[in-house]
PDB file of N, CA and C in Angstrom:
ATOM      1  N   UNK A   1      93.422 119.747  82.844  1.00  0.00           N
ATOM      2  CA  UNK A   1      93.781 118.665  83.748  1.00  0.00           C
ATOM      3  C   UNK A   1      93.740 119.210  85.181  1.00  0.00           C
ATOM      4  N   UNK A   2      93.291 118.556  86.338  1.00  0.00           N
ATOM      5  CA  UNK A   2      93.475 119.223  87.566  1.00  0.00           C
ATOM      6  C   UNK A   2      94.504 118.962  87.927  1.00  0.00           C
ATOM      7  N   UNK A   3      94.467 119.575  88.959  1.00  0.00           N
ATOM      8  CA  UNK A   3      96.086 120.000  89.603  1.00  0.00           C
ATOM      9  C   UNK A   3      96.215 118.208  90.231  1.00  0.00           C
ATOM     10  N   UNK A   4      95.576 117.974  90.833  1.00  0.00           N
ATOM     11  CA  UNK A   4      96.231 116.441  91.404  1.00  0.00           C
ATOM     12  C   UNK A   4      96.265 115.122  90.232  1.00  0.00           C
ATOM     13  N   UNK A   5      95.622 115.610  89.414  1.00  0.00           N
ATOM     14  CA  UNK A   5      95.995 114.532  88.312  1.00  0.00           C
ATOM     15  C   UNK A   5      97.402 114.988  88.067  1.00  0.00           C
ATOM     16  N   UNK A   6      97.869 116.592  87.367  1.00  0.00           N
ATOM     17  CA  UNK A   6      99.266 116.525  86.927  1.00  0.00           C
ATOM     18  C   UNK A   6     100.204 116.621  88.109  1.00  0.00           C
ATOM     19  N   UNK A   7     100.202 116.537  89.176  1.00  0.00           N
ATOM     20  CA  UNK A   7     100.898 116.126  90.269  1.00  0.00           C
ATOM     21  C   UNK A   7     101.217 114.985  90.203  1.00  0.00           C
ATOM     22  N   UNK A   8     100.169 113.955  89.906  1.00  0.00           N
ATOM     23  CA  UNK A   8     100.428 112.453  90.037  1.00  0.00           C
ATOM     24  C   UNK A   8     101.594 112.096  88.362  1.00  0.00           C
ATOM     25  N   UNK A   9     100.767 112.908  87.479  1.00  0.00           N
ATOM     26  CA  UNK A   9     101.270 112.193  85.988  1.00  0.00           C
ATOM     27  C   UNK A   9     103.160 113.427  86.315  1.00  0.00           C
ATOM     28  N   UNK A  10     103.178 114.646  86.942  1.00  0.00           N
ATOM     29  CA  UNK A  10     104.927 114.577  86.963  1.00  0.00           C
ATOM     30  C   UNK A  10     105.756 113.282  87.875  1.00  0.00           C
ATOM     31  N   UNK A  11     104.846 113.084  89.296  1.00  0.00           N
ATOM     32  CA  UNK A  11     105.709 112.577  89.973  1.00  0.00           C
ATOM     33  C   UNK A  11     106.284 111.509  89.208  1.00  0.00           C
ATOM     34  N   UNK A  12     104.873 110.836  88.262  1.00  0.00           N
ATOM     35  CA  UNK A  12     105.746 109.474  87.683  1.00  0.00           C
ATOM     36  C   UNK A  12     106.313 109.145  86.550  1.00  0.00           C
ATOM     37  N   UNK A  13     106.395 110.337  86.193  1.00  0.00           N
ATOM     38  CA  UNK A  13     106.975 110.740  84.777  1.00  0.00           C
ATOM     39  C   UNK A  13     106.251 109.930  82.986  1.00  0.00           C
ATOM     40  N   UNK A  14     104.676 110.788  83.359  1.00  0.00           N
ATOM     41  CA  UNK A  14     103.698 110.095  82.908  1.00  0.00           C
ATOM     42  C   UNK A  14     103.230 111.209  82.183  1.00  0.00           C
ATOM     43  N   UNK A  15     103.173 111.142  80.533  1.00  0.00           N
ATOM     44  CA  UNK A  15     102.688 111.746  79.625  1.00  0.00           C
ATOM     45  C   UNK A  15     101.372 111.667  79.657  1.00  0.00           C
ATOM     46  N   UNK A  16     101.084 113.076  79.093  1.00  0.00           N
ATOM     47  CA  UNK A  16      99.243 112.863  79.322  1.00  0.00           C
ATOM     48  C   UNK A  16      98.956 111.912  77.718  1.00  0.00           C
ATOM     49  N   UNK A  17      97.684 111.267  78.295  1.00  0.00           N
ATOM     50  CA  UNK A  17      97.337 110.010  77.459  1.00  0.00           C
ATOM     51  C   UNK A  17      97.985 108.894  77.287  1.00  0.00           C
ATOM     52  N   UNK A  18      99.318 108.990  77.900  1.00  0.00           N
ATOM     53  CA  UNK A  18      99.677 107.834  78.179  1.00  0.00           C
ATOM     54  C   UNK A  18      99.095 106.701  79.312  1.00  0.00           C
ATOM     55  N   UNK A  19      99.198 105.640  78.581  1.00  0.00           N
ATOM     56  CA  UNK A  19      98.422 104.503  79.870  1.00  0.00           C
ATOM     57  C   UNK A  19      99.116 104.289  81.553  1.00  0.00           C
ATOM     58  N   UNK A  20      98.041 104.551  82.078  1.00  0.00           N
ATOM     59  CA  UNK A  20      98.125 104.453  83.549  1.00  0.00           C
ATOM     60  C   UNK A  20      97.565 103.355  84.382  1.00  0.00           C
ATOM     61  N   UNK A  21      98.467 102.419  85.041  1.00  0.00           N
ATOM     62  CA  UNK A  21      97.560 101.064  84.904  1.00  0.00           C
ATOM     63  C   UNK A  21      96.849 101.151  86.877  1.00  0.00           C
ATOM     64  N   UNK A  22      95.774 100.675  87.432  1.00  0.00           N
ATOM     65  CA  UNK A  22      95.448 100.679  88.197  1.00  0.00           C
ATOM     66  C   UNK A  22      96.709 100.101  88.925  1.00  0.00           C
ATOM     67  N   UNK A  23      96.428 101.073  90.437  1.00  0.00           N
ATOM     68  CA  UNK A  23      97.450 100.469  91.464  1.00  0.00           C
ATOM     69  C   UNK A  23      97.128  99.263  92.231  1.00  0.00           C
ATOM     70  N   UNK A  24      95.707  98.491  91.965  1.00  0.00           N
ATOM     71  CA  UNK A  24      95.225  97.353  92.823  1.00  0.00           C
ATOM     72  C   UNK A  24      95.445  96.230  91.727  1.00  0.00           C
ATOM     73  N   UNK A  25      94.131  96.451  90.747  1.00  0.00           N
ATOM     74  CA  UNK A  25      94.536  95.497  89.953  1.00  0.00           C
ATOM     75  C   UNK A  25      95.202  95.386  88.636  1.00  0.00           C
ATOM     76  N   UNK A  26      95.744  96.707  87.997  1.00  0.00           N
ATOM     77  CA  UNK A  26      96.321  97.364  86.815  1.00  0.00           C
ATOM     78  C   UNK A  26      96.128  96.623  85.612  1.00  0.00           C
ATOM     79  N   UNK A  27      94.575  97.144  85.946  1.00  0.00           N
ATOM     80  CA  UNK A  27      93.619  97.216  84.378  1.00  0.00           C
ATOM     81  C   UNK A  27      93.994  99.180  84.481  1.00  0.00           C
ATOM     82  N   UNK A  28      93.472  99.601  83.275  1.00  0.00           N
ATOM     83  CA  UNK A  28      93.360 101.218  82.841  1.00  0.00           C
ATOM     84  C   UNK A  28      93.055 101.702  83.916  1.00  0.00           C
ATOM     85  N   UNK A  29      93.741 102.759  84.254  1.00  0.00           N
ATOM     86  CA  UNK A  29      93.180 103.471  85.704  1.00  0.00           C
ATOM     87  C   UNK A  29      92.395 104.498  85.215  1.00  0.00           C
ATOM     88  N   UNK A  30      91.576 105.321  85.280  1.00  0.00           N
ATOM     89  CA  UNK A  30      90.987 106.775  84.961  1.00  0.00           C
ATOM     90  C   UNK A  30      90.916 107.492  86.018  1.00  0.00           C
ATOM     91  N   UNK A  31      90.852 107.056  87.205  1.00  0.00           N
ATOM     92  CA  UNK A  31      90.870 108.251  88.233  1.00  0.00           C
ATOM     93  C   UNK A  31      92.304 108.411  89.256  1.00  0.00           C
ATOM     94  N   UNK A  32      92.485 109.725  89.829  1.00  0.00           N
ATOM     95  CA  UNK A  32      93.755 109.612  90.676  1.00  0.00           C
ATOM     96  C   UNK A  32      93.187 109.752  91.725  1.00  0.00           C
ATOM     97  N   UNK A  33      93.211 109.102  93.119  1.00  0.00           N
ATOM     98  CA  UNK A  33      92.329 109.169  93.790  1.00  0.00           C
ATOM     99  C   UNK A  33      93.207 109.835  95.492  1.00  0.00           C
ATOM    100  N   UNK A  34      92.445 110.358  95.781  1.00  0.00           N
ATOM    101  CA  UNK A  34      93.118 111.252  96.792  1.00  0.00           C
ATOM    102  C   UNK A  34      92.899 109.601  98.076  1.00  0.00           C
ATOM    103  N   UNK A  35      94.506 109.182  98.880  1.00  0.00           N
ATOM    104  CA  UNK A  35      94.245 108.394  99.928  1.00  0.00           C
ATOM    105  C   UNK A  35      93.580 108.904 100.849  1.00  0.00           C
ATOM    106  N   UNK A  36      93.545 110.224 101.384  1.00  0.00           N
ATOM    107  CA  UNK A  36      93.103 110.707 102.241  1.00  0.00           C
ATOM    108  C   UNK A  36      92.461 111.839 102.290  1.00  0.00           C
ATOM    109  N   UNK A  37      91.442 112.003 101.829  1.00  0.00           N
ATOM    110  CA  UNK A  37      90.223 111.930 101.016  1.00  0.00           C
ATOM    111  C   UNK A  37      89.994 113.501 101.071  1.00  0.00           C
ATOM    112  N   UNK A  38      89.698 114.727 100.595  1.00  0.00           N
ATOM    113  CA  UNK A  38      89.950 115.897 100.736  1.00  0.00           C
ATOM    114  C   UNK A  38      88.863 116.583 100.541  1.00  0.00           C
ATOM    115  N   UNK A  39      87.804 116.258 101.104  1.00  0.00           N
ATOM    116  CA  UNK A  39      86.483 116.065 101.321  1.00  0.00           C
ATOM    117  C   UNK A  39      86.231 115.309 102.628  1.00  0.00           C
ATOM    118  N   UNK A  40      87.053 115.036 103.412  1.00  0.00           N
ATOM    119  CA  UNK A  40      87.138 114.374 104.497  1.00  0.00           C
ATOM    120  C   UNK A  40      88.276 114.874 105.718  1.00  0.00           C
ATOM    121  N   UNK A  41      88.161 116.104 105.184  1.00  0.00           N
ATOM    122  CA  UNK A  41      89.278 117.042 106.050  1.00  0.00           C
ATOM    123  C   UNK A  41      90.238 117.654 105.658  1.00  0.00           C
ATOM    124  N   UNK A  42      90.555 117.308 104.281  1.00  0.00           N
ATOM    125  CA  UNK A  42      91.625 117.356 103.703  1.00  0.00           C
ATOM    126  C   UNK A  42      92.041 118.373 102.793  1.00  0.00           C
ATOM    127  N   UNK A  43      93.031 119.137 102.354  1.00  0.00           N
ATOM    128  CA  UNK A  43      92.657 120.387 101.727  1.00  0.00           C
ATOM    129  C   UNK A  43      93.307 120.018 100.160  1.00  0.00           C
ATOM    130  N   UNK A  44      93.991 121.707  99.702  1.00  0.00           N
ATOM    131  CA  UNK A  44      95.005 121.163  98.289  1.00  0.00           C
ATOM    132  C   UNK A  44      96.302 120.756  98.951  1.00  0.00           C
ATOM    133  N   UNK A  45      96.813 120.862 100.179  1.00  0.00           N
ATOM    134  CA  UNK A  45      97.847 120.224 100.248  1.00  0.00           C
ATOM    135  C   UNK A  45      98.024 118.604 100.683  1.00  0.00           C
ATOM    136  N   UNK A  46      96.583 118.084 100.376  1.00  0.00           N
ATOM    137  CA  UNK A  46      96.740 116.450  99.685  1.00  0.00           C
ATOM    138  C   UNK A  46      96.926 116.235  98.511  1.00  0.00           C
ATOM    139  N   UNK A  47      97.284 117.457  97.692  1.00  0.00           N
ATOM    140  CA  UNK A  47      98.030 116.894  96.227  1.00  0.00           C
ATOM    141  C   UNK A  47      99.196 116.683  96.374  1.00  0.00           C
ATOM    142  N   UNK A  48      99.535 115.702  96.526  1.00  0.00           N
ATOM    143  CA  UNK A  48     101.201 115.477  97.082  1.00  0.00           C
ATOM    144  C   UNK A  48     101.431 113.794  95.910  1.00  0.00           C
ATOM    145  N   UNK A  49     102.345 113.558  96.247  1.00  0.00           N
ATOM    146  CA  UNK A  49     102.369 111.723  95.145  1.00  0.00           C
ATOM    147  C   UNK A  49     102.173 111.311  96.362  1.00  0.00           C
ATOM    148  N   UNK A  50     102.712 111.286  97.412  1.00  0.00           N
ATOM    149  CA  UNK A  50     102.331 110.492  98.472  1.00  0.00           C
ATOM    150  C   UNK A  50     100.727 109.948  98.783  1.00  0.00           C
ATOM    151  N   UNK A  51      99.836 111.122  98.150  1.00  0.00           N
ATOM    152  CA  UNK A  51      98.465 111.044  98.775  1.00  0.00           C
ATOM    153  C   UNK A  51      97.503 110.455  97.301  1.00  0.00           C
ATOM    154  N   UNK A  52      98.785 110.298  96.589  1.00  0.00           N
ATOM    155  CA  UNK A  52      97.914 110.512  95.248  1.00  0.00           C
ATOM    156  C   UNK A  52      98.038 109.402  94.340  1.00  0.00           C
ATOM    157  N   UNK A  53      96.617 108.086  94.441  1.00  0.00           N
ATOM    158  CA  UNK A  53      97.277 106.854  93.639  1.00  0.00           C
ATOM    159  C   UNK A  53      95.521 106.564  92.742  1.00  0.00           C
ATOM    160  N   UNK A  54      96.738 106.049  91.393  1.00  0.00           N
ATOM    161  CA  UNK A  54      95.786 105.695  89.910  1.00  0.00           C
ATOM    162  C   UNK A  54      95.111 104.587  90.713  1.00  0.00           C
ATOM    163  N   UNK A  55      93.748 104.899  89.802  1.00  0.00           N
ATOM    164  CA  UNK A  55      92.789 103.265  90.258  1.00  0.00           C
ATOM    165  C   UNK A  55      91.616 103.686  88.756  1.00  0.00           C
ATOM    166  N   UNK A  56      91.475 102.323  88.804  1.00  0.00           N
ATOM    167  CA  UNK A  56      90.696 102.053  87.625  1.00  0.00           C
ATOM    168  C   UNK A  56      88.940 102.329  88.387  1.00  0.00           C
ATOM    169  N   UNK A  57      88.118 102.493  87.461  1.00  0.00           N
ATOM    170  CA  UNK A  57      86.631 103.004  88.107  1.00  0.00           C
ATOM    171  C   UNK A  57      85.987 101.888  89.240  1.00  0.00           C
ATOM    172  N   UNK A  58      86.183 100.911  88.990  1.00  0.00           N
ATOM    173  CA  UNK A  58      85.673  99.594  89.724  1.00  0.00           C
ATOM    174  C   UNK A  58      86.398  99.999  90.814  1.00  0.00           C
ATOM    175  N   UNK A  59      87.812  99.991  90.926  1.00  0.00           N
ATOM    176  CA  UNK A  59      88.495 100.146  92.430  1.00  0.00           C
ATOM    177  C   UNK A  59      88.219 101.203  92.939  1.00  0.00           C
ATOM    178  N   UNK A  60      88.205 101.961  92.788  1.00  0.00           N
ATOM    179  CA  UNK A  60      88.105 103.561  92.883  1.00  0.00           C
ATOM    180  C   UNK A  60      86.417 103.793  93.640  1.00  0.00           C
ATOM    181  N   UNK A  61      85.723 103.051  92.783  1.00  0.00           N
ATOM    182  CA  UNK A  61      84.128 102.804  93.730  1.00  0.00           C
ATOM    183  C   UNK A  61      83.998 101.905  95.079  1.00  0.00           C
ATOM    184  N   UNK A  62      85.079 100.632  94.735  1.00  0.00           N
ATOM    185  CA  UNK A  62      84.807  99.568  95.927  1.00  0.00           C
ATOM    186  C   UNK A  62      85.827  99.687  96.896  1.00  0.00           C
ATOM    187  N   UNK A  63      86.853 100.685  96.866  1.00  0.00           N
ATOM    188  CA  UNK A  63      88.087 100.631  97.837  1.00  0.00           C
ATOM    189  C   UNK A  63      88.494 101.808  98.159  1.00  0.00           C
ATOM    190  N   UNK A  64      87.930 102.663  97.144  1.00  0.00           N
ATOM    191  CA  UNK A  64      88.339 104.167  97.742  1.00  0.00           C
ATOM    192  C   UNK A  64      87.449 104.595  98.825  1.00  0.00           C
ATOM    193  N   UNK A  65      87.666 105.677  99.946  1.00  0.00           N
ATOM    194  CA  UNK A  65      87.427 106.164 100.642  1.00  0.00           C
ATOM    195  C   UNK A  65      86.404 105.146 101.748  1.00  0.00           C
ATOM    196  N   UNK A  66      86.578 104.054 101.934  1.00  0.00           N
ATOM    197  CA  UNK A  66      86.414 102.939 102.768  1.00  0.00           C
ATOM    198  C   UNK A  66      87.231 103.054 104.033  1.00  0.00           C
ATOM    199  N   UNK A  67      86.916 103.408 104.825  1.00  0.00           N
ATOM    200  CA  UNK A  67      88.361 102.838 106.481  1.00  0.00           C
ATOM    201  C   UNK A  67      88.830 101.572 105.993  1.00  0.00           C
ATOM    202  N   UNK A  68      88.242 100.428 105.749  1.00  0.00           N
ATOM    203  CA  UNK A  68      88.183  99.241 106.175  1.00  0.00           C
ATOM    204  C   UNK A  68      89.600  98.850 104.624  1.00  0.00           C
ATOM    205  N   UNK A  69      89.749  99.464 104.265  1.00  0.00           N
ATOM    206  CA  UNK A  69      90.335  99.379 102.735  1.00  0.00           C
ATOM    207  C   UNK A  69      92.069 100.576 102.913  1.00  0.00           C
ATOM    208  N   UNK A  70      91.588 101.626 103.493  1.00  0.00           N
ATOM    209  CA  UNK A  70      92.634 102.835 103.408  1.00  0.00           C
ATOM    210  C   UNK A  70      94.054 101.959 103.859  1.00  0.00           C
ATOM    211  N   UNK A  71      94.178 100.978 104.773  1.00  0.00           N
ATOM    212  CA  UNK A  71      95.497 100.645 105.155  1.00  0.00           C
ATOM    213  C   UNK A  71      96.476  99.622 103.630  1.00  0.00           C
ATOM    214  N   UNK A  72      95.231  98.773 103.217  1.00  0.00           N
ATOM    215  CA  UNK A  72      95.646  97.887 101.937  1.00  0.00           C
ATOM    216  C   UNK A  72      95.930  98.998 101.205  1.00  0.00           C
ATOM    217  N   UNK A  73      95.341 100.181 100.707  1.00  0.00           N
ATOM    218  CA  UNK A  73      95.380 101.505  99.667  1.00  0.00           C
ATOM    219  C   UNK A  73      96.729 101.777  99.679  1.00  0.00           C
ATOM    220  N   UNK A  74      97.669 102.469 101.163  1.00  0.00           N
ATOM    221  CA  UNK A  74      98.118 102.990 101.451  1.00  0.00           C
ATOM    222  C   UNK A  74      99.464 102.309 101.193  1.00  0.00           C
ATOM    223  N   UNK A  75      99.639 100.389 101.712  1.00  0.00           N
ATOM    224  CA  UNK A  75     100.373  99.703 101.074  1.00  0.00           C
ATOM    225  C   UNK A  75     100.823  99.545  99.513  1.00  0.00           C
ATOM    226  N   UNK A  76      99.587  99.482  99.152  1.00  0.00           N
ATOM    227  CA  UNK A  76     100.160  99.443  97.713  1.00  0.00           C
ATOM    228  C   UNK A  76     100.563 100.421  96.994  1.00  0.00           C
ATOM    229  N   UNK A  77     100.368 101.427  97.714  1.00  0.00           N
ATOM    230  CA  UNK A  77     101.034 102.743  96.707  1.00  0.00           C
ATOM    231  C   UNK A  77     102.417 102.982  97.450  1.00  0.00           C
ATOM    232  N   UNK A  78     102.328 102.543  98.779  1.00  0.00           N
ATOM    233  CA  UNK A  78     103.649 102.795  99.128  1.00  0.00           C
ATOM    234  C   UNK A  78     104.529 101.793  97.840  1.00  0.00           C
ATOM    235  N   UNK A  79     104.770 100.443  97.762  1.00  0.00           N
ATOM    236  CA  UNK A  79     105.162  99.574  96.960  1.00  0.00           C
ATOM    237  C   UNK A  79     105.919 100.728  95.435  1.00  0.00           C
ATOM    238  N   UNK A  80     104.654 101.714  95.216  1.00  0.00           N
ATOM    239  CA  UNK A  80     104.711 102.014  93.826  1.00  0.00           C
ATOM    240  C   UNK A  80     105.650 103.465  94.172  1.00  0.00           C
ATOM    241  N   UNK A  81     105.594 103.956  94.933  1.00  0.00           N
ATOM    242  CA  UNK A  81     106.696 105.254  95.520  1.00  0.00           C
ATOM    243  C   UNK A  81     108.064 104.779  95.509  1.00  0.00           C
ATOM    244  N   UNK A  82     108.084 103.669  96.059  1.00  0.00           N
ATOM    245  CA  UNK A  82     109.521 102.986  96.097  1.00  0.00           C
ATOM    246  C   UNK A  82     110.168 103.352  94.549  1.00  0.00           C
ATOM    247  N   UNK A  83     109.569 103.010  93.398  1.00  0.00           N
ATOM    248  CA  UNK A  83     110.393 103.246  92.181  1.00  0.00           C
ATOM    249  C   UNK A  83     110.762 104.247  91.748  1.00  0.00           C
ATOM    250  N   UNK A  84     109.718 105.141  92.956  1.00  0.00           N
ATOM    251  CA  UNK A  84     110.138 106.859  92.244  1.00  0.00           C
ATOM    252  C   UNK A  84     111.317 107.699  92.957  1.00  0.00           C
ATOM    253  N   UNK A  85     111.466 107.529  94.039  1.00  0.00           N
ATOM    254  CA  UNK A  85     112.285 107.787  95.354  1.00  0.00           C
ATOM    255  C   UNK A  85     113.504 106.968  95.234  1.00  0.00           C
TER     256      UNK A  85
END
């Protein structure tokens, strides 16, 4: 498992293989997707939960790493931090 997947699956107290539902439209998520993109400046200390939200392959292609998208991204995972904090 990489390190920012099990970053994401402790913060939320998420067994591996257990279902992870997308943070946009929560169908199955498969990817954890870095908000701020680590390939875009960003190093390993964007493995954080803060930086780090489930999206299903469709979202993950049409909303990840977009400008025009990162502020809606950033909302909705804030939403999903709230339960963990």
């Amino acid at each position: 498992m990489k390190n920012h997947t099990k970053v994401y699956h402790e913060a939320f107290c998420i067994e591996p293989g257990e279902w992870i539902g997308c943070e946009v439209c929560d169908r199955t998520a498969v990817d954890i997707h870095h908000i701020h993109a680590r390939g875009m400046g960003g190093n390993k200390e964007a493995d954080t939960p803060e930086n780090l939200q489930a999206l299903c392959r469709e979202c993950h292609i049409y909303f990840g790493d977009k400008k025009q998208f990162k502020r809606m991204l950033i909302t909705m995972h804030h939403e999903r931090l709230q339960n963990i904090y």
